[in-house]
C-alpha atoms as a PDB file:
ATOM      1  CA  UNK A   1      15.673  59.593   4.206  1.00  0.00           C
ATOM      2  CA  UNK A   2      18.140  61.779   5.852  1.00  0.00           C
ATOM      3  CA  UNK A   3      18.699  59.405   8.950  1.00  0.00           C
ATOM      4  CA  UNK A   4      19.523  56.534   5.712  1.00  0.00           C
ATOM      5  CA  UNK A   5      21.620  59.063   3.939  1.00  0.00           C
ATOM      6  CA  UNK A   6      24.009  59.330   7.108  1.00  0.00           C
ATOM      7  CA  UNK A   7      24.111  55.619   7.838  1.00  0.00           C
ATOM      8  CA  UNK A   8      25.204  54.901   3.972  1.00  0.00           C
ATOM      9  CA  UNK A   9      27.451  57.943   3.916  1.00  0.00           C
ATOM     10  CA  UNK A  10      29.073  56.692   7.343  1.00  0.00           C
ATOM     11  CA  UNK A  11      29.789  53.598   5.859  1.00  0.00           C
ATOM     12  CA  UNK A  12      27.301  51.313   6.651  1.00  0.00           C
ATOM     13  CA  UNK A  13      27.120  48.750   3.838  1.00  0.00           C
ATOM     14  CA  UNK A  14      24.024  47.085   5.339  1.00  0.00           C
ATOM     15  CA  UNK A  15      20.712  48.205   6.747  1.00  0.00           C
ATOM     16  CA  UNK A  16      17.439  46.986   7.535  1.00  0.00           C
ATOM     17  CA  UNK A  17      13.842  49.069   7.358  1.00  0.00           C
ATOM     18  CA  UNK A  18      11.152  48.224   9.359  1.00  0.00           C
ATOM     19  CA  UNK A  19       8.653  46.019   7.910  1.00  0.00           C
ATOM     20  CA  UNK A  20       5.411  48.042   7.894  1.00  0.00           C
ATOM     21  CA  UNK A  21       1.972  46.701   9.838  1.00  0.00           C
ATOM     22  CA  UNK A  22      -0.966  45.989   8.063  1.00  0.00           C
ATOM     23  CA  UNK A  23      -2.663  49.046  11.180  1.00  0.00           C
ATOM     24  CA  UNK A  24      -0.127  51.244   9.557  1.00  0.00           C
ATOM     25  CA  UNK A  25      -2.349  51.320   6.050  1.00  0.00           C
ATOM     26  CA  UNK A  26      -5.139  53.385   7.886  1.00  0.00           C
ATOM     27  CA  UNK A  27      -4.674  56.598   7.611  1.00  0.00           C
ATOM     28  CA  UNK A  28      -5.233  60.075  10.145  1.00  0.00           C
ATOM     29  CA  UNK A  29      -8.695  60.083  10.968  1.00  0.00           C
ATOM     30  CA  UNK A  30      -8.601  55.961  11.132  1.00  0.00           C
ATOM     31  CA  UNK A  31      -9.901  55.016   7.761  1.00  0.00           C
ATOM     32  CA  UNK A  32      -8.099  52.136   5.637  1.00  0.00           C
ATOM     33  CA  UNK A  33      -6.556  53.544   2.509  1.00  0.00           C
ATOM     34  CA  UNK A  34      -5.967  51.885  -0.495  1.00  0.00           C
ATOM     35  CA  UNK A  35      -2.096  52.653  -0.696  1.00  0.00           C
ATOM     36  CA  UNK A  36       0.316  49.216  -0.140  1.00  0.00           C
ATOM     37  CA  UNK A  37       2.454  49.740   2.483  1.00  0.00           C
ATOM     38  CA  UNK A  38       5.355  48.183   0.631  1.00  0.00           C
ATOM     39  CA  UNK A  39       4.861  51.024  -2.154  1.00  0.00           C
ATOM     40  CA  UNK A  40       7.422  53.182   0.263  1.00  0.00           C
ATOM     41  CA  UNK A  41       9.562  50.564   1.947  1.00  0.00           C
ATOM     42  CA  UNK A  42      10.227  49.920  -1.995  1.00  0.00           C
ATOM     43  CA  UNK A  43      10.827  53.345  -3.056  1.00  0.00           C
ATOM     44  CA  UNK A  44      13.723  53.109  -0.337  1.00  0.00           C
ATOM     45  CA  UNK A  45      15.186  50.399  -1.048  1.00  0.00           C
ATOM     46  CA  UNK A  46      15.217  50.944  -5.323  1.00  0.00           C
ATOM     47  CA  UNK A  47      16.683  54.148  -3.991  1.00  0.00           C
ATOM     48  CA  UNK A  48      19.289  52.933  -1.615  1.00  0.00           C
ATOM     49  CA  UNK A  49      20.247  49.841  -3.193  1.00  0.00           C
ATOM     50  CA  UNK A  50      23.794  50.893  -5.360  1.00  0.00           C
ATOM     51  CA  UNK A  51      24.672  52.193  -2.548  1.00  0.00           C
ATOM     52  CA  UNK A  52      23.673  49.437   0.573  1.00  0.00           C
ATOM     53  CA  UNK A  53      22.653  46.154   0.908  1.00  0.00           C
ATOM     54  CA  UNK A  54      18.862  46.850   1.975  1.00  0.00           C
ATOM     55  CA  UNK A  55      16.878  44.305   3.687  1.00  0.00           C
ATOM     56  CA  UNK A  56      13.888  44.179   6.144  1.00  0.00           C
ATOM     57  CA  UNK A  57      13.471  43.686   9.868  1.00  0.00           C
ATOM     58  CA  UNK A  58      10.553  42.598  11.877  1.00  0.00           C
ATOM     59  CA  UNK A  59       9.169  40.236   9.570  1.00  0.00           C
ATOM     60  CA  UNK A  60       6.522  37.741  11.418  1.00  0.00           C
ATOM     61  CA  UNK A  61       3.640  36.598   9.313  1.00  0.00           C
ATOM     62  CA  UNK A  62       3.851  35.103   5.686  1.00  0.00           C
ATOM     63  CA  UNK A  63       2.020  38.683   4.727  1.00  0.00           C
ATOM     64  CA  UNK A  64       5.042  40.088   5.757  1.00  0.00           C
ATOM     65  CA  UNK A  65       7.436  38.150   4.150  1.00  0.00           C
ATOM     66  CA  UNK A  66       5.294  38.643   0.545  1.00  0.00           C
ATOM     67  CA  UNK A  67       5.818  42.526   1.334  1.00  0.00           C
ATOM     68  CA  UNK A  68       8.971  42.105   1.692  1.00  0.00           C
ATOM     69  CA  UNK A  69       9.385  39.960  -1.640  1.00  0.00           C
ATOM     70  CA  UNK A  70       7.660  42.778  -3.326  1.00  0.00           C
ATOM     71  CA  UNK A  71       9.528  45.560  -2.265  1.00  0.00           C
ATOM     72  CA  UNK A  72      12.605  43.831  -3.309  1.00  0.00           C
ATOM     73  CA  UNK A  73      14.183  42.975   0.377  1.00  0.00           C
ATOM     74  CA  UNK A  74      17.859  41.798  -0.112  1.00  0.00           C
ATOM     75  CA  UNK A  75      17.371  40.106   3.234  1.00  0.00           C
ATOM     76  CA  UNK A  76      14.842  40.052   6.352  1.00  0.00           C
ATOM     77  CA  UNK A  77      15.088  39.464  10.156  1.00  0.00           C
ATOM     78  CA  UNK A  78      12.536  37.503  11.156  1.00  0.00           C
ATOM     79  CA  UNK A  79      11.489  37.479  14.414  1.00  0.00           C
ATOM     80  CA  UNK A  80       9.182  34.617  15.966  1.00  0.00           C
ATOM     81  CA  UNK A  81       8.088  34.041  12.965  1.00  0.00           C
ATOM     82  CA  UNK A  82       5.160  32.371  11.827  1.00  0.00           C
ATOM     83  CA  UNK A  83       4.786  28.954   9.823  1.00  0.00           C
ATOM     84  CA  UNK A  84       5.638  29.303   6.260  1.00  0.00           C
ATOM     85  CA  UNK A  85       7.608  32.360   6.603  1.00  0.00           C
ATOM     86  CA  UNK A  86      10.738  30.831   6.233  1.00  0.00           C
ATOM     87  CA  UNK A  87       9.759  28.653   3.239  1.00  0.00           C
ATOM     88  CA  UNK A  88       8.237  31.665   1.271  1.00  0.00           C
ATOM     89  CA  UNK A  89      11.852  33.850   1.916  1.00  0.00           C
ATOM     90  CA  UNK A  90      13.591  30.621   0.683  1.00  0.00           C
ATOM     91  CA  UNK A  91      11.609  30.076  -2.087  1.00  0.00           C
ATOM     92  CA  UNK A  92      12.371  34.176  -3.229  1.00  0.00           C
ATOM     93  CA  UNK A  93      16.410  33.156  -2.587  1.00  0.00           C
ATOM     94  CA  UNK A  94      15.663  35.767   0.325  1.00  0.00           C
ATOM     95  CA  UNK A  95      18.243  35.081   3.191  1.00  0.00           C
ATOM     96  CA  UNK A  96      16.434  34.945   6.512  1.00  0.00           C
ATOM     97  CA  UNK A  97      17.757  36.098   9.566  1.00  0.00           C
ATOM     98  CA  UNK A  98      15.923  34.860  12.816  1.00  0.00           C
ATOM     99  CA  UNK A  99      16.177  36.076  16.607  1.00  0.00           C
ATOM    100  CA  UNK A 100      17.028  33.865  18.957  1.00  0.00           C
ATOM    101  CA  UNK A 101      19.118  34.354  22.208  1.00  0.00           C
ATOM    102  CA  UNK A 102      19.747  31.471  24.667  1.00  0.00           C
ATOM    103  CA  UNK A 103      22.168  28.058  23.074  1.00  0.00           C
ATOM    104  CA  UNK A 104      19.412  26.286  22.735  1.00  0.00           C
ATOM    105  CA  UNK A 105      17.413  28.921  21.086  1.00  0.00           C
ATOM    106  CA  UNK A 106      20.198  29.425  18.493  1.00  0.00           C
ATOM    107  CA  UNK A 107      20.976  26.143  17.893  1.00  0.00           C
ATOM    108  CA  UNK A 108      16.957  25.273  16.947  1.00  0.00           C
ATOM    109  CA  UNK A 109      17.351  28.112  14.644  1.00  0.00           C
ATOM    110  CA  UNK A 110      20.195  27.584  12.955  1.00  0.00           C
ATOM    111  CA  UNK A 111      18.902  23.746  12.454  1.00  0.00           C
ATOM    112  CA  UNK A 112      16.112  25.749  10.432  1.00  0.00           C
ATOM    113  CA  UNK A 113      18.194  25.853   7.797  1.00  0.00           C
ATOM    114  CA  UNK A 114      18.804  30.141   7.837  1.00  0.00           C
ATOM    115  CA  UNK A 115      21.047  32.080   6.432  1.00  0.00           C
ATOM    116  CA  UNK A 116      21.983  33.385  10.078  1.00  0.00           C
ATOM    117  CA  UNK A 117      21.219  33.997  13.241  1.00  0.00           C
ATOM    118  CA  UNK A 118      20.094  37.269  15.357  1.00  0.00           C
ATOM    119  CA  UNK A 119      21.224  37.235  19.169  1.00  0.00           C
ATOM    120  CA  UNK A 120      19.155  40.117  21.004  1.00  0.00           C
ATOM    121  CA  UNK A 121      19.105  41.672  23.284  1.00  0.00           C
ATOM    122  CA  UNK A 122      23.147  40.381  23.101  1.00  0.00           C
ATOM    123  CA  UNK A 123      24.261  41.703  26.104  1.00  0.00           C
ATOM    124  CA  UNK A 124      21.715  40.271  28.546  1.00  0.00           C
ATOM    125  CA  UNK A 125      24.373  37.808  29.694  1.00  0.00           C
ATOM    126  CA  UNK A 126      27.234  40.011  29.959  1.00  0.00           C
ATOM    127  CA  UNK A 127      30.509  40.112  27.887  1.00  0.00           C
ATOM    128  CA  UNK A 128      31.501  37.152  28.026  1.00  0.00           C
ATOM    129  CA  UNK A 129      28.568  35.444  26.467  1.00  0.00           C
ATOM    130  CA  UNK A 130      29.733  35.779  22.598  1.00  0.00           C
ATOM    131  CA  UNK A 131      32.757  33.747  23.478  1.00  0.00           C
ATOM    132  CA  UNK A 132      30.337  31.224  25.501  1.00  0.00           C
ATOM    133  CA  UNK A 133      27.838  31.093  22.706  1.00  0.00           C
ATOM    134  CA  UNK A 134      30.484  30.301  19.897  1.00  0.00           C
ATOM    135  CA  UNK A 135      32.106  27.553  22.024  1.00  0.00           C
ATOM    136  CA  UNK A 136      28.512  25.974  22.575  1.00  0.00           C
ATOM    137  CA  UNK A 137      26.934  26.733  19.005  1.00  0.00           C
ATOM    138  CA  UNK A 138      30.808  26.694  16.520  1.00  0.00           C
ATOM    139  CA  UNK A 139      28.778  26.168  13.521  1.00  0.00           C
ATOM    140  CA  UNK A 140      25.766  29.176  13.704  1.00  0.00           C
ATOM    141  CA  UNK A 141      26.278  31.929  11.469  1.00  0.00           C
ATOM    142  CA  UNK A 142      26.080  34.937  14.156  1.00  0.00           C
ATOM    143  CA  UNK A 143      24.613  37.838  13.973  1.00  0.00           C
ATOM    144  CA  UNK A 144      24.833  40.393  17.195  1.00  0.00           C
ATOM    145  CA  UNK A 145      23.036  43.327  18.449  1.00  0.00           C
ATOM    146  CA  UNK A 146      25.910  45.086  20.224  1.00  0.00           C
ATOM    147  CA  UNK A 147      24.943  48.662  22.055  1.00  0.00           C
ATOM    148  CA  UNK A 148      28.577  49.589  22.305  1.00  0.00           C
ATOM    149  CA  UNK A 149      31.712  49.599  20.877  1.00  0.00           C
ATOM    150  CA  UNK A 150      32.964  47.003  23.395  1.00  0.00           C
ATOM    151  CA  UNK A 151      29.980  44.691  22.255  1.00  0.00           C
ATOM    152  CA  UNK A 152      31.229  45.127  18.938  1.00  0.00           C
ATOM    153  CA  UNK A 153      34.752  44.402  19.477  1.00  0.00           C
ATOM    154  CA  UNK A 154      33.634  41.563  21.761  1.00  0.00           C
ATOM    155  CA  UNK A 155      31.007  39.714  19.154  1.00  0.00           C
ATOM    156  CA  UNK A 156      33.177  40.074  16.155  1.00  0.00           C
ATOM    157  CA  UNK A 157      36.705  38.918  18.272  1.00  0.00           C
ATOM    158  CA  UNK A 158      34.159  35.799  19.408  1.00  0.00           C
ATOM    159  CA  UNK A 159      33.154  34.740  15.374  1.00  0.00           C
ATOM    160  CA  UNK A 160      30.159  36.517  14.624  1.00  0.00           C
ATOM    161  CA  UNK A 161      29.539  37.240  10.892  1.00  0.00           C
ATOM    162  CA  UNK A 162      28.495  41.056  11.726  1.00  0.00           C
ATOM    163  CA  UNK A 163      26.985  42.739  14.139  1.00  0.00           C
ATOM    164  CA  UNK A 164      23.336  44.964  13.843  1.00  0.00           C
ATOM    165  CA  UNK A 165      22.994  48.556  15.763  1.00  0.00           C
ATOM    166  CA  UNK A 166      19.593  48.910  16.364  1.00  0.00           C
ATOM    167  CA  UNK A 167      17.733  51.637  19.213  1.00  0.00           C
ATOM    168  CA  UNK A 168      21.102  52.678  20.733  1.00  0.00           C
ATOM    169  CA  UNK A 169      22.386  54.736  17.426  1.00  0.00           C
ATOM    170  CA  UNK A 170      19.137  55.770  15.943  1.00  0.00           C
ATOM    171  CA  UNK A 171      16.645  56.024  19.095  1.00  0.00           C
ATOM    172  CA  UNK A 172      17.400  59.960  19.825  1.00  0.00           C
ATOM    173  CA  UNK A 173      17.764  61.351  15.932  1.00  0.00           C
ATOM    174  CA  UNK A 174      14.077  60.758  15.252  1.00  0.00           C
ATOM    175  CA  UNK A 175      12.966  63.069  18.074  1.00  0.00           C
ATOM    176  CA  UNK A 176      15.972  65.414  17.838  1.00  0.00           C
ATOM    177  CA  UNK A 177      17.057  65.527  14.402  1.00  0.00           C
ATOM    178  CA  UNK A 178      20.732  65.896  15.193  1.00  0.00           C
ATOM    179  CA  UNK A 179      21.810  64.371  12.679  1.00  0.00           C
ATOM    180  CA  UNK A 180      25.745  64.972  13.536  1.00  0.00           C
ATOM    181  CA  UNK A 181      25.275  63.353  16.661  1.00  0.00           C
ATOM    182  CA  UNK A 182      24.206  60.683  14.908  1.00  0.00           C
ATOM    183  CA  UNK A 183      26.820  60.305  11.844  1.00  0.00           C
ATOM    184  CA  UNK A 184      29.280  60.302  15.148  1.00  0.00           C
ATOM    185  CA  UNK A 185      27.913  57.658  16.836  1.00  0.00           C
ATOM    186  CA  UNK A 186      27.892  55.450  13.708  1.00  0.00           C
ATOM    187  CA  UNK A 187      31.141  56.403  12.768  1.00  0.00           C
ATOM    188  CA  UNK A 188      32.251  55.148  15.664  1.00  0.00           C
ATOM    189  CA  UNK A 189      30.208  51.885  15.279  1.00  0.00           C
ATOM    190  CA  UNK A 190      31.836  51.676  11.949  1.00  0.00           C
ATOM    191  CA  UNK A 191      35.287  52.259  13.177  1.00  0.00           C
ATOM    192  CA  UNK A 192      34.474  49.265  16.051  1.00  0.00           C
ATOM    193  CA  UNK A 193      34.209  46.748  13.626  1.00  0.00           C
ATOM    194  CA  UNK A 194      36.778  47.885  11.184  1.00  0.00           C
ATOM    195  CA  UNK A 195      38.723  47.709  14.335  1.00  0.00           C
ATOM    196  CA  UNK A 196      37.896  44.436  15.827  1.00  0.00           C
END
């Protein structure tokens, strides 16, 4: 909660929770437990939604995507997912956002009929590859993963719909617990693409 209350007061108006494992329902000494894992992903999100538009990532199998039905997902990145994933998150009017990186990747997936789609890791092909991938894909709603400020001025300058932060801004605050390190870095995320 307090790494979500910085992103939301920093002025992040979406963000994504990690969609929980079916191993992650076992509890300390390895026994299953009877809890749904969804019961705190929705919690979260019923708290955070007035204030964000709350979604889900890491959604793969079609148990995933009814999880994230239940909890009330406002949208869910999907990545590799399985058959029938897609069709149940249509079905719930959930848009689905799937990973995909090379041209050929993101053109297959944006054929899928999806609401967008996720380049990661973006920067694998250096900075000019959001301008590249526009020119050879015009039509793909794009969604990057940019590390950097530069990523994010590049992306957005290049057409993307948005951008997602992912390990870069949050890997350090969940073994530090600095939080003020980490409402700078996303304020400066968040003044990147007001910027761009």
């Amino acid at each position: 909660m307090p790494v979500l209350e910085v992103l939301v007061q920093e002025g992040l108006t979406a963000i994504a929770l990690p969609c929980p494992r079916s191993d992650e329902s076992a509890d300390d000494e390895g026994t299953d437990t009877p809890q749904d894992p969804s019961a705190e992903l929705t919690g979260l999100m019923s708290m955070y939604s007035f204030r964000a538009t709350v979604g889900i990532h890491g959604v793969r199998t079609t148990a995933d995507a009814q999880l994230a039905i239940r909890a009330g997902a406002r949208f869910a990145f999907c990545l590799f997912p399985e058959p029938g994933v897609l069709d149940a998150l249509r079905v719930a009017s959930i848009p689905a956002i799937v990973t995909a990186l090379t041209p050929t990747e993101v053109e297959q997936a944006w054929q899928g009929a999806v609401s967008a789609v996720h380049v990661r890791p973006a920067e694998v092909f250096g900075s000019g590859y959001a301008q590249s991938l526009h020119e050879l894909v015009p039509d793909a709603s794009l969604i990057a993963t940019a590390q950097n400020r530069a990523a994010v001025e590049a992306w957005l300058r290049a057409g993307a719909t948005a951008v997602s932060f992912g390990q870069s801004l949050l890997s350090r605050v969940f073994l530090s617990q600095d939080y003020s390190a980490l409402r700078q870095r996303v304020a400066e995320m968040v003044s990147a693409v007001k910027s761009a």
